[in-house]
C-alpha atoms as a PDB file:
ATOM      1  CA  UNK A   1      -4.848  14.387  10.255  1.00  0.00           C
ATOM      2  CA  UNK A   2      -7.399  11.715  11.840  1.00  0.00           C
ATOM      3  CA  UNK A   3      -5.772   8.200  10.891  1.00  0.00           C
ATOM      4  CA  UNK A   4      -9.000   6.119  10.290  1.00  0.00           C
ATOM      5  CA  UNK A   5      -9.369   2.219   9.896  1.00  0.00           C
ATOM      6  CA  UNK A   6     -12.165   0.340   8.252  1.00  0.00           C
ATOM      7  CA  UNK A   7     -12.725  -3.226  10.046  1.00  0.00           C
ATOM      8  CA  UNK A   8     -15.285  -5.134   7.682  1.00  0.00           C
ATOM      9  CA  UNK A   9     -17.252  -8.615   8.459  1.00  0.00           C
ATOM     10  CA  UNK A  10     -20.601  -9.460   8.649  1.00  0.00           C
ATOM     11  CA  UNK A  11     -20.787  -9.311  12.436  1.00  0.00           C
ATOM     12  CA  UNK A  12     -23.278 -12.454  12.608  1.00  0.00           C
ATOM     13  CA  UNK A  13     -22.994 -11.865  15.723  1.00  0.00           C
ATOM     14  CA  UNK A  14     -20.277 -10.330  16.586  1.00  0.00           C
ATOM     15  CA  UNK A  15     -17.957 -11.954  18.951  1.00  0.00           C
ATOM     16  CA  UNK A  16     -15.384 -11.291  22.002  1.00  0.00           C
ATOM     17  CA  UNK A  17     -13.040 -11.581  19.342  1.00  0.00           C
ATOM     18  CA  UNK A  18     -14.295  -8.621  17.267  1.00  0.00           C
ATOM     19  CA  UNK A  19     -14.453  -6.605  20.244  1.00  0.00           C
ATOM     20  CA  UNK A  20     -10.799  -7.514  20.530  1.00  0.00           C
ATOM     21  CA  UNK A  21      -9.658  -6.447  17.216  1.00  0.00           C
ATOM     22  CA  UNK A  22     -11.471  -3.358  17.440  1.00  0.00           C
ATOM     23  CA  UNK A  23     -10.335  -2.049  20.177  1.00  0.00           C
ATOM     24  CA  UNK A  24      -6.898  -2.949  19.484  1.00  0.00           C
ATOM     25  CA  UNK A  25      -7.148  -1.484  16.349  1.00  0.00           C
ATOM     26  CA  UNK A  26      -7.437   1.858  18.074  1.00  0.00           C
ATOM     27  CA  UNK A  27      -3.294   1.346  19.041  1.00  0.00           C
ATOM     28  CA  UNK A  28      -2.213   2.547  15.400  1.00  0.00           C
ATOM     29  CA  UNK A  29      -5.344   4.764  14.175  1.00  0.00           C
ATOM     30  CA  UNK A  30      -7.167   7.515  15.729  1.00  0.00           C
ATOM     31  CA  UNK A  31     -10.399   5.965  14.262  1.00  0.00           C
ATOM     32  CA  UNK A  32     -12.334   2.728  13.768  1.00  0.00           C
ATOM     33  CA  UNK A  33     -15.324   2.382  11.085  1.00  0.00           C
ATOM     34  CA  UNK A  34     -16.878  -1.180  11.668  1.00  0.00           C
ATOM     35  CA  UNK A  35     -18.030  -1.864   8.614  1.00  0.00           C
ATOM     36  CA  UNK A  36     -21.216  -4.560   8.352  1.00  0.00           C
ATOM     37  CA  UNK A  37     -21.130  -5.748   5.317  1.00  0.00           C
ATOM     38  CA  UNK A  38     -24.213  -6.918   3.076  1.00  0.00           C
ATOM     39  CA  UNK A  39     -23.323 -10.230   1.526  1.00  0.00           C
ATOM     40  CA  UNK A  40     -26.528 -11.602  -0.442  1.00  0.00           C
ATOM     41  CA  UNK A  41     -24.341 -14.904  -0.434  1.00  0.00           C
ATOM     42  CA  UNK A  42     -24.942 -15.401   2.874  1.00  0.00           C
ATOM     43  CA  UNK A  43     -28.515 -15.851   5.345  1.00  0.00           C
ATOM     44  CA  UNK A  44     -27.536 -14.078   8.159  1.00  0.00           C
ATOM     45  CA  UNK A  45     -28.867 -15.243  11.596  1.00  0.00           C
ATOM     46  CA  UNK A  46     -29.537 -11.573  12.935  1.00  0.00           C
ATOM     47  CA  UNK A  47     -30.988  -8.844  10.495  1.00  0.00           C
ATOM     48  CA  UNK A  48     -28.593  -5.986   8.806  1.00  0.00           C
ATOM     49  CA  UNK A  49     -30.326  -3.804  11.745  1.00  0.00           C
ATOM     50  CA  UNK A  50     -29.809  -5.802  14.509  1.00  0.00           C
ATOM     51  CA  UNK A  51     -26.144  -6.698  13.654  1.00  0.00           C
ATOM     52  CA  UNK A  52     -25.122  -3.175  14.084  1.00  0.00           C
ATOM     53  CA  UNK A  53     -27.619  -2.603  17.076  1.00  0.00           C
ATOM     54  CA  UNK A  54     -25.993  -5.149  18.636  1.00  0.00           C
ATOM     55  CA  UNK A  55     -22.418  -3.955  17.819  1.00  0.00           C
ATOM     56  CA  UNK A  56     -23.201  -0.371  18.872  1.00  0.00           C
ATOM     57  CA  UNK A  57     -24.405  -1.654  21.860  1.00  0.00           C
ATOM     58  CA  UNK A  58     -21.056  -4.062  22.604  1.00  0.00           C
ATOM     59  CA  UNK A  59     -18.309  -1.400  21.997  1.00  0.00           C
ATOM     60  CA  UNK A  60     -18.487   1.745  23.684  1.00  0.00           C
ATOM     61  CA  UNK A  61     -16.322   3.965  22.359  1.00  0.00           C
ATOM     62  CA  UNK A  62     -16.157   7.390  20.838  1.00  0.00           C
ATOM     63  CA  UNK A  63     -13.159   6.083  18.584  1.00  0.00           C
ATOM     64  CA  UNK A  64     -15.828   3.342  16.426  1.00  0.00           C
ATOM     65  CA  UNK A  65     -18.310   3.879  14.236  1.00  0.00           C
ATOM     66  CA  UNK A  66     -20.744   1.496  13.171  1.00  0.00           C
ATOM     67  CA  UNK A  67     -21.886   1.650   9.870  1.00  0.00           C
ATOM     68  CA  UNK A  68     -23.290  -0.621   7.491  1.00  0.00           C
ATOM     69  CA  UNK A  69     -22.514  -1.201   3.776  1.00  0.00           C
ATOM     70  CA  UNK A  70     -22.925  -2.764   0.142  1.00  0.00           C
ATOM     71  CA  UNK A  71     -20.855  -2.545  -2.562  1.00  0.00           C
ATOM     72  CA  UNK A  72     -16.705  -2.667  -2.996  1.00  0.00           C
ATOM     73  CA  UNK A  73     -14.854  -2.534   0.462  1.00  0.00           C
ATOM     74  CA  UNK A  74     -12.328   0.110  -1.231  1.00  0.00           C
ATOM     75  CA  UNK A  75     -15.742   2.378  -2.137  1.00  0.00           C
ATOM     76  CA  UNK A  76     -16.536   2.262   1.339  1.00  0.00           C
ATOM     77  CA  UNK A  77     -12.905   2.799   2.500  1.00  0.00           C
ATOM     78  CA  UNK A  78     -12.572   5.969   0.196  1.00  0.00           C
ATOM     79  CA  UNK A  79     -16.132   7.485   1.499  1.00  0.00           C
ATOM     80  CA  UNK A  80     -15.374   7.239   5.058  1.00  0.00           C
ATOM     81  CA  UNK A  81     -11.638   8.604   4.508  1.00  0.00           C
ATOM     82  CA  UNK A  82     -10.089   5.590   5.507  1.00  0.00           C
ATOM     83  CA  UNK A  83      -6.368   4.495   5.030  1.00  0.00           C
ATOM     84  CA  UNK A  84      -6.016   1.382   6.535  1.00  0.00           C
ATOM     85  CA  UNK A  85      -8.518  -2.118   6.733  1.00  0.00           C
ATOM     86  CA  UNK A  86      -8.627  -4.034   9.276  1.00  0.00           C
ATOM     87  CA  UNK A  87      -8.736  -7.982   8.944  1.00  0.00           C
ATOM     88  CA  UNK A  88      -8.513 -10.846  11.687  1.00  0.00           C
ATOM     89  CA  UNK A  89      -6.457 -14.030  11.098  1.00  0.00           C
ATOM     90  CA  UNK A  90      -8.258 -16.755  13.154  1.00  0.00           C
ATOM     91  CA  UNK A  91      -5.947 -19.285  11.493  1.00  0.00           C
ATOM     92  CA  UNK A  92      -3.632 -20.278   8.725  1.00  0.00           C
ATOM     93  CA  UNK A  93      -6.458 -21.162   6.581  1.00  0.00           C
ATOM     94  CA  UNK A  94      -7.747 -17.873   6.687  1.00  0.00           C
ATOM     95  CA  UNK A  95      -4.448 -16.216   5.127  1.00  0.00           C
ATOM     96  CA  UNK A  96      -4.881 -17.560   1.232  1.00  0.00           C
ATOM     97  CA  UNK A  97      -7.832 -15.425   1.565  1.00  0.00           C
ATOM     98  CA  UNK A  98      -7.512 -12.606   2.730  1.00  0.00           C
ATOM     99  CA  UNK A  99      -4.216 -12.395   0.909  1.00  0.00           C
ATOM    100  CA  UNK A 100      -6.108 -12.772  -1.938  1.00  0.00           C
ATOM    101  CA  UNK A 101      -8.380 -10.101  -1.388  1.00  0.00           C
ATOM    102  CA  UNK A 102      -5.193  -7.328   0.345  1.00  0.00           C
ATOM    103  CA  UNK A 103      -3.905  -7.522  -3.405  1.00  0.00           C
ATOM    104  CA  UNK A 104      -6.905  -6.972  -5.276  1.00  0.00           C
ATOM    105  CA  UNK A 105      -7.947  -4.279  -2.936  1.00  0.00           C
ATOM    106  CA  UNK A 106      -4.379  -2.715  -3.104  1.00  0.00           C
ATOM    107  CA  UNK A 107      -4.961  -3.042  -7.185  1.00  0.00           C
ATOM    108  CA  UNK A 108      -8.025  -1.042  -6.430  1.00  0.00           C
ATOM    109  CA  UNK A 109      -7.075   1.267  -4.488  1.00  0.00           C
ATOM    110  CA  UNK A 110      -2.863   2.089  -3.610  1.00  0.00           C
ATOM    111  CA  UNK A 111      -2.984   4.313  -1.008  1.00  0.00           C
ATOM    112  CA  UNK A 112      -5.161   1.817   1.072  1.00  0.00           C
ATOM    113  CA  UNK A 113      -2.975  -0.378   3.473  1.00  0.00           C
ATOM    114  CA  UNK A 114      -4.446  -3.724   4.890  1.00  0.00           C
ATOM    115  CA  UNK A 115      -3.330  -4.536   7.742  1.00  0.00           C
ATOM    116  CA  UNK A 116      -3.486  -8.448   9.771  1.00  0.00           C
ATOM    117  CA  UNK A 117      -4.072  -9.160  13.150  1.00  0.00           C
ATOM    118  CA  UNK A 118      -4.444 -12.832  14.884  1.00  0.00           C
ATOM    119  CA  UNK A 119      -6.388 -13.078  18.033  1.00  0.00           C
ATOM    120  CA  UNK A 120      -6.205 -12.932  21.721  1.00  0.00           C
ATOM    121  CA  UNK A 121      -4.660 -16.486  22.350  1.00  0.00           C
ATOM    122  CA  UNK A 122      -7.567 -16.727  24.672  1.00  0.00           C
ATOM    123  CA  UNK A 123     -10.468 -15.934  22.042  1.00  0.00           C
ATOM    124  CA  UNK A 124      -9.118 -18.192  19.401  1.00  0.00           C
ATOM    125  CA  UNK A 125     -11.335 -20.951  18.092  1.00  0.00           C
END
């Protein structure tokens, strides 16, 4: 069975950091769907188009996808098969967060794992 990972963000750009997590990502799934997400709460800098242009065109891998969606993350999770999601911790103030959001997608959605990584110590900021 194919062990795939969602890895969501708005990608606006994406960064060296990104690049890291995705590709490290590929350690403990067979798998990675980079999800580029529509957030209407944001103005992005670089169209819905271009973001993933730009992402297909960074990672070169047969292992990632690049794929762009609206809606629930778990929605999107579910429709690509997905069992784990992917999130970067660039600090302690991103935790609250993204804690926040690991239990109300787990309420959504059990079998789902999230899983945390922190950066390179070289591509932190």
């Amino acid at each position: 069975m194919t062990r795939i990972a969602v890895y969501p963000g708005s990608f606006d750009p994406i960064t060296r950091g990104h690049e890291d997590l995705i590709h490290r990502s590929l350690a403990f799934v067979d798998k990675v769907v980079v999800a580029v997400a529509v957030n209407v709460a944001k103005q992005p800098l670089f169209a819905l188009e271009e973001r993933v242009a730009l992402i297909r065109q960074c990672v070169h891998d047969p292992h990632v996808e690049v794929r762009s969606f609206d809606g629930l993350l778990v929605d999107f999770a579910r429709s690509v098969g997905a069992s784990v999601i992917v999130r970067g911790l660039r600090a302690v103030s991103d935790f609250e967060y993204e804690f926040q959001m690991a239990l109300m997608n787990r309420n959504l959605a059990p079998t789902i794992e999230t899983v945390f990584l922190v950066p390179a110590f070289d591509l932190t900021y």
